[in-house]
PDB file of N, CA and C in Angstrom:
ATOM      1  N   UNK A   1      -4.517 -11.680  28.656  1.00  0.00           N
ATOM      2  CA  UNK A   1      -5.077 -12.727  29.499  1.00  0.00           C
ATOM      3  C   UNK A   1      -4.072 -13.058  30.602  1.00  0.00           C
ATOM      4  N   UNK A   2      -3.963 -14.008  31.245  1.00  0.00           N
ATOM      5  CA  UNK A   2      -3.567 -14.124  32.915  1.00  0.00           C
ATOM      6  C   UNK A   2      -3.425 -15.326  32.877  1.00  0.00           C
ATOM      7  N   UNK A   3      -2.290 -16.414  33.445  1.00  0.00           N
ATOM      8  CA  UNK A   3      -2.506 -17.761  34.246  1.00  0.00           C
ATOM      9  C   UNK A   3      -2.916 -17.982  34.900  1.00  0.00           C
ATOM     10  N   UNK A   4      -3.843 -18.705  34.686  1.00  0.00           N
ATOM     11  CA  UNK A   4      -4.781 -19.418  35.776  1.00  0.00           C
ATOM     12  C   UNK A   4      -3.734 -19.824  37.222  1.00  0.00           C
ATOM     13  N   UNK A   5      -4.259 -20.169  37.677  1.00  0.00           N
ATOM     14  CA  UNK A   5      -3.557 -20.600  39.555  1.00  0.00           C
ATOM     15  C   UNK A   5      -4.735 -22.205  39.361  1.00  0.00           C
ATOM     16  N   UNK A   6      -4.016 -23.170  39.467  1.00  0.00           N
ATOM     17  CA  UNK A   6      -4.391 -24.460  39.367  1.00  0.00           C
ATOM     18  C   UNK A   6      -3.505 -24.826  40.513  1.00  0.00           C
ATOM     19  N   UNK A   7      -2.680 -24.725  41.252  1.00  0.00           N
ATOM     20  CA  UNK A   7      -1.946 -25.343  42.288  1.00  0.00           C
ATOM     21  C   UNK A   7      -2.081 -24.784  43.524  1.00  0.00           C
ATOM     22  N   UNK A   8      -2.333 -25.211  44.239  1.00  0.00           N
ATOM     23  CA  UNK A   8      -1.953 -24.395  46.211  1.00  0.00           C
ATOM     24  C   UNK A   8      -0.606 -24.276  46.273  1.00  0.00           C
ATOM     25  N   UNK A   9       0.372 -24.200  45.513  1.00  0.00           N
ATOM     26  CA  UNK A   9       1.684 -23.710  45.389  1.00  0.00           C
ATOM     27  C   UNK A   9       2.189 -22.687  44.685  1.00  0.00           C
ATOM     28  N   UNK A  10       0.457 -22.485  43.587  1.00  0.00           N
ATOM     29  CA  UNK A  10       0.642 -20.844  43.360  1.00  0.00           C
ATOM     30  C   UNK A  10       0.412 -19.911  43.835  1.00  0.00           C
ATOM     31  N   UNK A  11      -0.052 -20.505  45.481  1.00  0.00           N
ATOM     32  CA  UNK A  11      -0.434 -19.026  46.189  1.00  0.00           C
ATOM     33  C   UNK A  11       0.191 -18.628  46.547  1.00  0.00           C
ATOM     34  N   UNK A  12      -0.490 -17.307  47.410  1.00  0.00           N
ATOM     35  CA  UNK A  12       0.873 -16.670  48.341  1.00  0.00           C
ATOM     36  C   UNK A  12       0.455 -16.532  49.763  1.00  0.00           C
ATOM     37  N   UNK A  13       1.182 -16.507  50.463  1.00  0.00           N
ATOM     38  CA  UNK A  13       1.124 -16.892  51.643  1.00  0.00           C
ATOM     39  C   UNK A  13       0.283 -16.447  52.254  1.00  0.00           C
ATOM     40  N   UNK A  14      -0.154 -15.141  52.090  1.00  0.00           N
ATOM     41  CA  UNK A  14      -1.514 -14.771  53.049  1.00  0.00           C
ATOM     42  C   UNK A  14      -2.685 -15.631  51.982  1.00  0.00           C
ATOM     43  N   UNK A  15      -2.452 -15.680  50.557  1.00  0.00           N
ATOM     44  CA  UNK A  15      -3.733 -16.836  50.244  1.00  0.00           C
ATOM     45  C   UNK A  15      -4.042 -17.954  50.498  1.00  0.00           C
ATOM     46  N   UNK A  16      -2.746 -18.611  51.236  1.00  0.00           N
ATOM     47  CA  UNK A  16      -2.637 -19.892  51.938  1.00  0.00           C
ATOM     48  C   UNK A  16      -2.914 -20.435  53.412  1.00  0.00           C
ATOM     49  N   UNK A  17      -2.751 -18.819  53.730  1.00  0.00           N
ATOM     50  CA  UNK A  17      -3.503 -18.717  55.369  1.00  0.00           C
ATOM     51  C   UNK A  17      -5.094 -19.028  55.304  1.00  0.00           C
ATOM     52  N   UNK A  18      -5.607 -17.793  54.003  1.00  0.00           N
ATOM     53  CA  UNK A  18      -7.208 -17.688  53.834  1.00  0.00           C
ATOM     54  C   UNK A  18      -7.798 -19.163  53.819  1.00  0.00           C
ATOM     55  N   UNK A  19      -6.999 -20.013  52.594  1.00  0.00           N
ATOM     56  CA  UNK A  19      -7.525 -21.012  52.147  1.00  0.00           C
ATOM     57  C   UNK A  19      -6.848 -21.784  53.970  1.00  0.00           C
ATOM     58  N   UNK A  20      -6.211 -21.896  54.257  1.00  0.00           N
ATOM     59  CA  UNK A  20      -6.229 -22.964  55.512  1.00  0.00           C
ATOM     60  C   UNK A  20      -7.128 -22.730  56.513  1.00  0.00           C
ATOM     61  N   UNK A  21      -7.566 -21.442  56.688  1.00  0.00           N
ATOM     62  CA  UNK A  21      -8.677 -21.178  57.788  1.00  0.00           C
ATOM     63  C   UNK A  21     -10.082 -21.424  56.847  1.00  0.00           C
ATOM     64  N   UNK A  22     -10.075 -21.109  56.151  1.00  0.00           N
ATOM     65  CA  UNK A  22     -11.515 -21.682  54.889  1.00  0.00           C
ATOM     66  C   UNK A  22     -11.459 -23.480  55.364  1.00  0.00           C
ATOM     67  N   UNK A  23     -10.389 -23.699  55.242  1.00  0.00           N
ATOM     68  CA  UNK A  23     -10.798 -25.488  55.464  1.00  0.00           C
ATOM     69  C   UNK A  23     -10.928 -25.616  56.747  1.00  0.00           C
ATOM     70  N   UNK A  24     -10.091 -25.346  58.056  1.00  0.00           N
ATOM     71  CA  UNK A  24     -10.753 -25.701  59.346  1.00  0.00           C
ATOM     72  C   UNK A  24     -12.232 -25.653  59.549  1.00  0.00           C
ATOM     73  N   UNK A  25     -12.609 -24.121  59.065  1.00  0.00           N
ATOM     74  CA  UNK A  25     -13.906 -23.410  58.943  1.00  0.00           C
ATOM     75  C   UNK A  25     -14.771 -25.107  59.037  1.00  0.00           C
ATOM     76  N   UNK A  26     -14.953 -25.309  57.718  1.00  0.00           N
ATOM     77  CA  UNK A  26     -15.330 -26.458  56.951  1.00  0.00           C
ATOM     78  C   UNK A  26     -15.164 -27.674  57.808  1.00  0.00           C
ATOM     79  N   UNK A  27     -14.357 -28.354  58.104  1.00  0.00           N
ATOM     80  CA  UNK A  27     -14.001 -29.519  58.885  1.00  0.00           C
ATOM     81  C   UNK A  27     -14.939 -28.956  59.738  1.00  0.00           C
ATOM     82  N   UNK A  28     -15.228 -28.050  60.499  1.00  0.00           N
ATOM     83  CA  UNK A  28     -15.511 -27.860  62.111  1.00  0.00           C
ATOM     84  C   UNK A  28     -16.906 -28.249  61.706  1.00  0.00           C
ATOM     85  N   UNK A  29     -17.441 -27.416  60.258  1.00  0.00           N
ATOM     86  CA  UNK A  29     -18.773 -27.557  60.606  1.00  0.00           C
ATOM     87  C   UNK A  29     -19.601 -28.060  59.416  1.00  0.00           C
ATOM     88  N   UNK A  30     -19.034 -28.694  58.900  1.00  0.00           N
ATOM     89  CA  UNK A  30     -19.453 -30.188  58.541  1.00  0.00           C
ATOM     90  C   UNK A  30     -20.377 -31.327  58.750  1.00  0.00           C
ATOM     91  N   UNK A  31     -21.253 -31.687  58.042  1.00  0.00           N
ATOM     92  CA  UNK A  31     -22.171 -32.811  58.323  1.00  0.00           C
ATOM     93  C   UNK A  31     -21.281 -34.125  58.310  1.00  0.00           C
ATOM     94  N   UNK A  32     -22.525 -35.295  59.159  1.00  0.00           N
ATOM     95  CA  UNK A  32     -21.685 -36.506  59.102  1.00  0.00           C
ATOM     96  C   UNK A  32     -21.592 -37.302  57.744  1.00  0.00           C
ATOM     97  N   UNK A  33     -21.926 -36.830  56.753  1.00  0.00           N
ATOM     98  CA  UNK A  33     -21.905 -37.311  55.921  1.00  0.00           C
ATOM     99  C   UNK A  33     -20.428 -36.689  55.158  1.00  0.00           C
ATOM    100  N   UNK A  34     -20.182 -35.857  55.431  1.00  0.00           N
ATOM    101  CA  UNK A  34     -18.845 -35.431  54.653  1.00  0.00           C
ATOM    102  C   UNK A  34     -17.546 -35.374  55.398  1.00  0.00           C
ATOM    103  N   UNK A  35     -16.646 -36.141  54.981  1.00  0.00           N
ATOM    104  CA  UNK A  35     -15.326 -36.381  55.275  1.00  0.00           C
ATOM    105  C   UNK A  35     -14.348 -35.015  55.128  1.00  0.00           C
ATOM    106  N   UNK A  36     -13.511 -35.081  55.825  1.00  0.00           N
ATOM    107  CA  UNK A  36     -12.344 -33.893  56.016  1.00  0.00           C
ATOM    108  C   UNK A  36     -11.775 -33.714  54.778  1.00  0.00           C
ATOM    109  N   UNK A  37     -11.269 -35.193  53.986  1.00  0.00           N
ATOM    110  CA  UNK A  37     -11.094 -34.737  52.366  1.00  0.00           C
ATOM    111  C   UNK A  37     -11.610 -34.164  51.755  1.00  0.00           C
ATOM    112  N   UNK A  38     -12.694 -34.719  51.597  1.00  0.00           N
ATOM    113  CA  UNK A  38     -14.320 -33.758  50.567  1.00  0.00           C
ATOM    114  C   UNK A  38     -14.062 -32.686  50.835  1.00  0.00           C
ATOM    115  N   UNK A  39     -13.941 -32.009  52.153  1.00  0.00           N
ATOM    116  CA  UNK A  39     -13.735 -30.559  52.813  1.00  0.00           C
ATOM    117  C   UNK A  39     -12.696 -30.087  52.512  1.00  0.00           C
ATOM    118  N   UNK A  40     -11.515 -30.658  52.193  1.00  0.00           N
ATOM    119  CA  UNK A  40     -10.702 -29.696  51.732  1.00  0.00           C
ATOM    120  C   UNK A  40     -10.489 -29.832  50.367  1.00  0.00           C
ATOM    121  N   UNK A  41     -10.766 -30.815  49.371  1.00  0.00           N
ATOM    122  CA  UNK A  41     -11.052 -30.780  48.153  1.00  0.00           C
ATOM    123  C   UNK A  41     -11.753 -29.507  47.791  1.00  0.00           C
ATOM    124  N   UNK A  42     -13.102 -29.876  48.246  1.00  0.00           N
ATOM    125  CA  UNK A  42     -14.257 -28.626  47.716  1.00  0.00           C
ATOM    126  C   UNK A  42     -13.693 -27.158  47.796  1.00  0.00           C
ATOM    127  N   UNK A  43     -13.236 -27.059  49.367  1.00  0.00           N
ATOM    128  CA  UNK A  43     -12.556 -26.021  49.815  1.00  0.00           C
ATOM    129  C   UNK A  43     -11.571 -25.174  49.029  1.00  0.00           C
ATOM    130  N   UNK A  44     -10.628 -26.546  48.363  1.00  0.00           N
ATOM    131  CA  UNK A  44      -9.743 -25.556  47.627  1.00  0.00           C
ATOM    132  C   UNK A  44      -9.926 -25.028  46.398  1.00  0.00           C
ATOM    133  N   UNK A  45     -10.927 -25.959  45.902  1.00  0.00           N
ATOM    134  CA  UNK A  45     -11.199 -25.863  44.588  1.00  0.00           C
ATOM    135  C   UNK A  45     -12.009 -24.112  44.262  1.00  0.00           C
ATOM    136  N   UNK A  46     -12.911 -24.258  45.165  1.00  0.00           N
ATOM    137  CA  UNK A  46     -14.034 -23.034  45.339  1.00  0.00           C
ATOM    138  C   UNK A  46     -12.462 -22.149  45.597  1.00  0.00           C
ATOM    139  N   UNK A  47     -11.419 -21.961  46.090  1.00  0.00           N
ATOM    140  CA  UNK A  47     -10.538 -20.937  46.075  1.00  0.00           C
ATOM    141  C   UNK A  47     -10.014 -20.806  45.429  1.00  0.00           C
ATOM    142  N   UNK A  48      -8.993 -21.449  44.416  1.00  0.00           N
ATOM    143  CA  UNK A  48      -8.553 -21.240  43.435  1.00  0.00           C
ATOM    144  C   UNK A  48      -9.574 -20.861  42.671  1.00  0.00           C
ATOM    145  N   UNK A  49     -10.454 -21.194  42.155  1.00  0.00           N
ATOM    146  CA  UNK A  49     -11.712 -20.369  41.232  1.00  0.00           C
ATOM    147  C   UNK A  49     -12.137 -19.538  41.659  1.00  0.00           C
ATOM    148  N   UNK A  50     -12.227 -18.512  42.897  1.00  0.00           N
ATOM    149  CA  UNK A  50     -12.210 -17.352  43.414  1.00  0.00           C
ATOM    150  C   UNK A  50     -11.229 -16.284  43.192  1.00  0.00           C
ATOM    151  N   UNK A  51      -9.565 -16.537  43.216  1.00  0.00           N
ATOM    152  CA  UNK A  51      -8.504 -16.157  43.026  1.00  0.00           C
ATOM    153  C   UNK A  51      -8.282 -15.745  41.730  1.00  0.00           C
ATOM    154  N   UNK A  52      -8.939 -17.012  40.336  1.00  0.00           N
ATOM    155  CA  UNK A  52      -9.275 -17.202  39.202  1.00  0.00           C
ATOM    156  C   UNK A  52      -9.659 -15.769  38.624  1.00  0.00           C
ATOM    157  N   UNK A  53     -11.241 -15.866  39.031  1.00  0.00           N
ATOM    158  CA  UNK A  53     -11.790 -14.848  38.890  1.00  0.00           C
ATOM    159  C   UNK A  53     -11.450 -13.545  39.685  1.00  0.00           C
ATOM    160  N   UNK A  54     -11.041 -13.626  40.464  1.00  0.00           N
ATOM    161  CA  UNK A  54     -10.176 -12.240  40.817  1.00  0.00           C
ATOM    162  C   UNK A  54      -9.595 -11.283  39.646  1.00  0.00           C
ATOM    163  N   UNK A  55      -8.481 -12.540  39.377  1.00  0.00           N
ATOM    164  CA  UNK A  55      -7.590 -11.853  38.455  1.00  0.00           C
ATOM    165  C   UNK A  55      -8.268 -12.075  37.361  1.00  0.00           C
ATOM    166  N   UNK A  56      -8.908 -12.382  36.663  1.00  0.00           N
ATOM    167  CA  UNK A  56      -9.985 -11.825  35.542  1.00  0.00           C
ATOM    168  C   UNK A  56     -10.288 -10.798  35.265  1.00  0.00           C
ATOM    169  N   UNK A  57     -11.508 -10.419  36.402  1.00  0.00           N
ATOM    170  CA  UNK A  57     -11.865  -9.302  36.988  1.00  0.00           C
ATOM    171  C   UNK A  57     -10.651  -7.936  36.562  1.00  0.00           C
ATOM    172  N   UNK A  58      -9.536  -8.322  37.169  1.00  0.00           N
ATOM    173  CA  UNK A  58      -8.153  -7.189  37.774  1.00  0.00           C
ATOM    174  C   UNK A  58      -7.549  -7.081  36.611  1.00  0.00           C
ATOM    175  N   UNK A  59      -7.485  -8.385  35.802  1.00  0.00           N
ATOM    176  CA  UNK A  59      -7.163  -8.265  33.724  1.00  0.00           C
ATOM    177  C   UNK A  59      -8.273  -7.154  33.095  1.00  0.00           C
ATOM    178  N   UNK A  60      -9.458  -6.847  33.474  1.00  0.00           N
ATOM    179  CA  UNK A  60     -10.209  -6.289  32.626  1.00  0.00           C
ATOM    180  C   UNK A  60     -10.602  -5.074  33.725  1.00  0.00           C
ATOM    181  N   UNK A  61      -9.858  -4.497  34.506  1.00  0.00           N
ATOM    182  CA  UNK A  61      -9.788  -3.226  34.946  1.00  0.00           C
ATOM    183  C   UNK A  61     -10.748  -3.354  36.113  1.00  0.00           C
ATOM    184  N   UNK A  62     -11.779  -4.231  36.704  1.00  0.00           N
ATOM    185  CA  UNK A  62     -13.151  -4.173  37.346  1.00  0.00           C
ATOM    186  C   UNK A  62     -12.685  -4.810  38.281  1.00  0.00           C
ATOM    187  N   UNK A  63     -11.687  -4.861  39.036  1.00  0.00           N
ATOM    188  CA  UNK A  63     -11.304  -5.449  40.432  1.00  0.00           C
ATOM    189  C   UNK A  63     -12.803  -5.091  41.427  1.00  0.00           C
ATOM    190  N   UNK A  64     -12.059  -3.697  41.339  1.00  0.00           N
ATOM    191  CA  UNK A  64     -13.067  -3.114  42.287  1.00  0.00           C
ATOM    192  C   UNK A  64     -14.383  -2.623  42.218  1.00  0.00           C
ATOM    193  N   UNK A  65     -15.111  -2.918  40.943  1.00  0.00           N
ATOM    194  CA  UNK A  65     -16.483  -3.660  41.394  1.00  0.00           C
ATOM    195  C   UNK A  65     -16.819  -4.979  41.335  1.00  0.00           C
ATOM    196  N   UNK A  66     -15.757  -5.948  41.267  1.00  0.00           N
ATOM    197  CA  UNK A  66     -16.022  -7.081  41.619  1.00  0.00           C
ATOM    198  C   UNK A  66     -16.501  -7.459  43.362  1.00  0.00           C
ATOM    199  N   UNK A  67     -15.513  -6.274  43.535  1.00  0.00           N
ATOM    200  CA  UNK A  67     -15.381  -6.615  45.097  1.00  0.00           C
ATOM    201  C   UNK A  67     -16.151  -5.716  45.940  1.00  0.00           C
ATOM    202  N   UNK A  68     -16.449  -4.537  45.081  1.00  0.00           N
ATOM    203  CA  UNK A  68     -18.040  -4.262  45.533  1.00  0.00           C
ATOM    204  C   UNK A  68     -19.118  -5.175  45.804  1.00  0.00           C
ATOM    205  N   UNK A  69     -19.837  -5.638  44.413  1.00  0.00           N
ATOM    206  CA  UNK A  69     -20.431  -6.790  44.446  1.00  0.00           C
ATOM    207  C   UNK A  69     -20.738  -7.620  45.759  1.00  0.00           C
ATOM    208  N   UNK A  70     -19.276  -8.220  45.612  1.00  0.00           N
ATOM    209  CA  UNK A  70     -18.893  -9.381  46.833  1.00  0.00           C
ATOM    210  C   UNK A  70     -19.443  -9.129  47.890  1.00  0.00           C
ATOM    211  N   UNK A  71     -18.610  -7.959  48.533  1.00  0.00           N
ATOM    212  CA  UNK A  71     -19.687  -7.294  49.955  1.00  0.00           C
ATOM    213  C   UNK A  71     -20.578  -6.828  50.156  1.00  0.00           C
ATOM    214  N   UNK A  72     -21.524  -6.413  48.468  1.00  0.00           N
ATOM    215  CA  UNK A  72     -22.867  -6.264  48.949  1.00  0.00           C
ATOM    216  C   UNK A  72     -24.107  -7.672  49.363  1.00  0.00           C
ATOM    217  N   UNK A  73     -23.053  -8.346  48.669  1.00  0.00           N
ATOM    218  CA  UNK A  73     -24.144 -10.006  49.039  1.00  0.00           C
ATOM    219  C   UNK A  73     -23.551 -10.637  50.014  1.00  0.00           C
ATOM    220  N   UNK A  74     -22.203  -9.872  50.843  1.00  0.00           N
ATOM    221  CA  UNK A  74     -21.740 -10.502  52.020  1.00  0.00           C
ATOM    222  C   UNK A  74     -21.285 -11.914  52.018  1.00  0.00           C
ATOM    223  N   UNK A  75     -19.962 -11.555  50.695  1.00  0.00           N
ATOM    224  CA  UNK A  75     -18.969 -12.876  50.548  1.00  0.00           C
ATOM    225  C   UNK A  75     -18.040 -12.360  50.984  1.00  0.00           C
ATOM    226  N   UNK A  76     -17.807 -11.180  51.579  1.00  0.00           N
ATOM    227  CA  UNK A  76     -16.287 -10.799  51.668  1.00  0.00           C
ATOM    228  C   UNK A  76     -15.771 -10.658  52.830  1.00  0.00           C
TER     229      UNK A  76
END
């Protein structure tokens, strides 16, 4: 099994780029109902549980049809 990544201080720096352009993303286009916090709350959360499951995935040999997958439904 694998440690989870629960902190934005377990990333690494190009995952910290992804996740900082993931939140501008978000802020920019945003309803008025949701605040810049909410946006980067949600934001990070949905990444670390992406990263999560990455390495899941990469623990049980299937990286790379995970990430098949991904780009056939055009998350990637």
């Amino acid at each position: 099994m694998f440690d989870r990544v629960s902190y934005v201080e377990e990333l690494t720096v190009e995952q910290r780029n992804k996740l900082n352009w993931r939140i501008a993303e978000g802020i920019k286009n945003k309803d008025v109902f949701t605040s810049d916090a909410d946006v980067r709350y949600f934001e990070t959360e949905d990444f670390l549980e992406e990263v999560n499951l990455e390495r899941d995935f990469e623990a049980r040999g299937q990286l790379i049809e995970y990430r098949q997958y991904k780009n056939s439904i055009g998350e990637m």
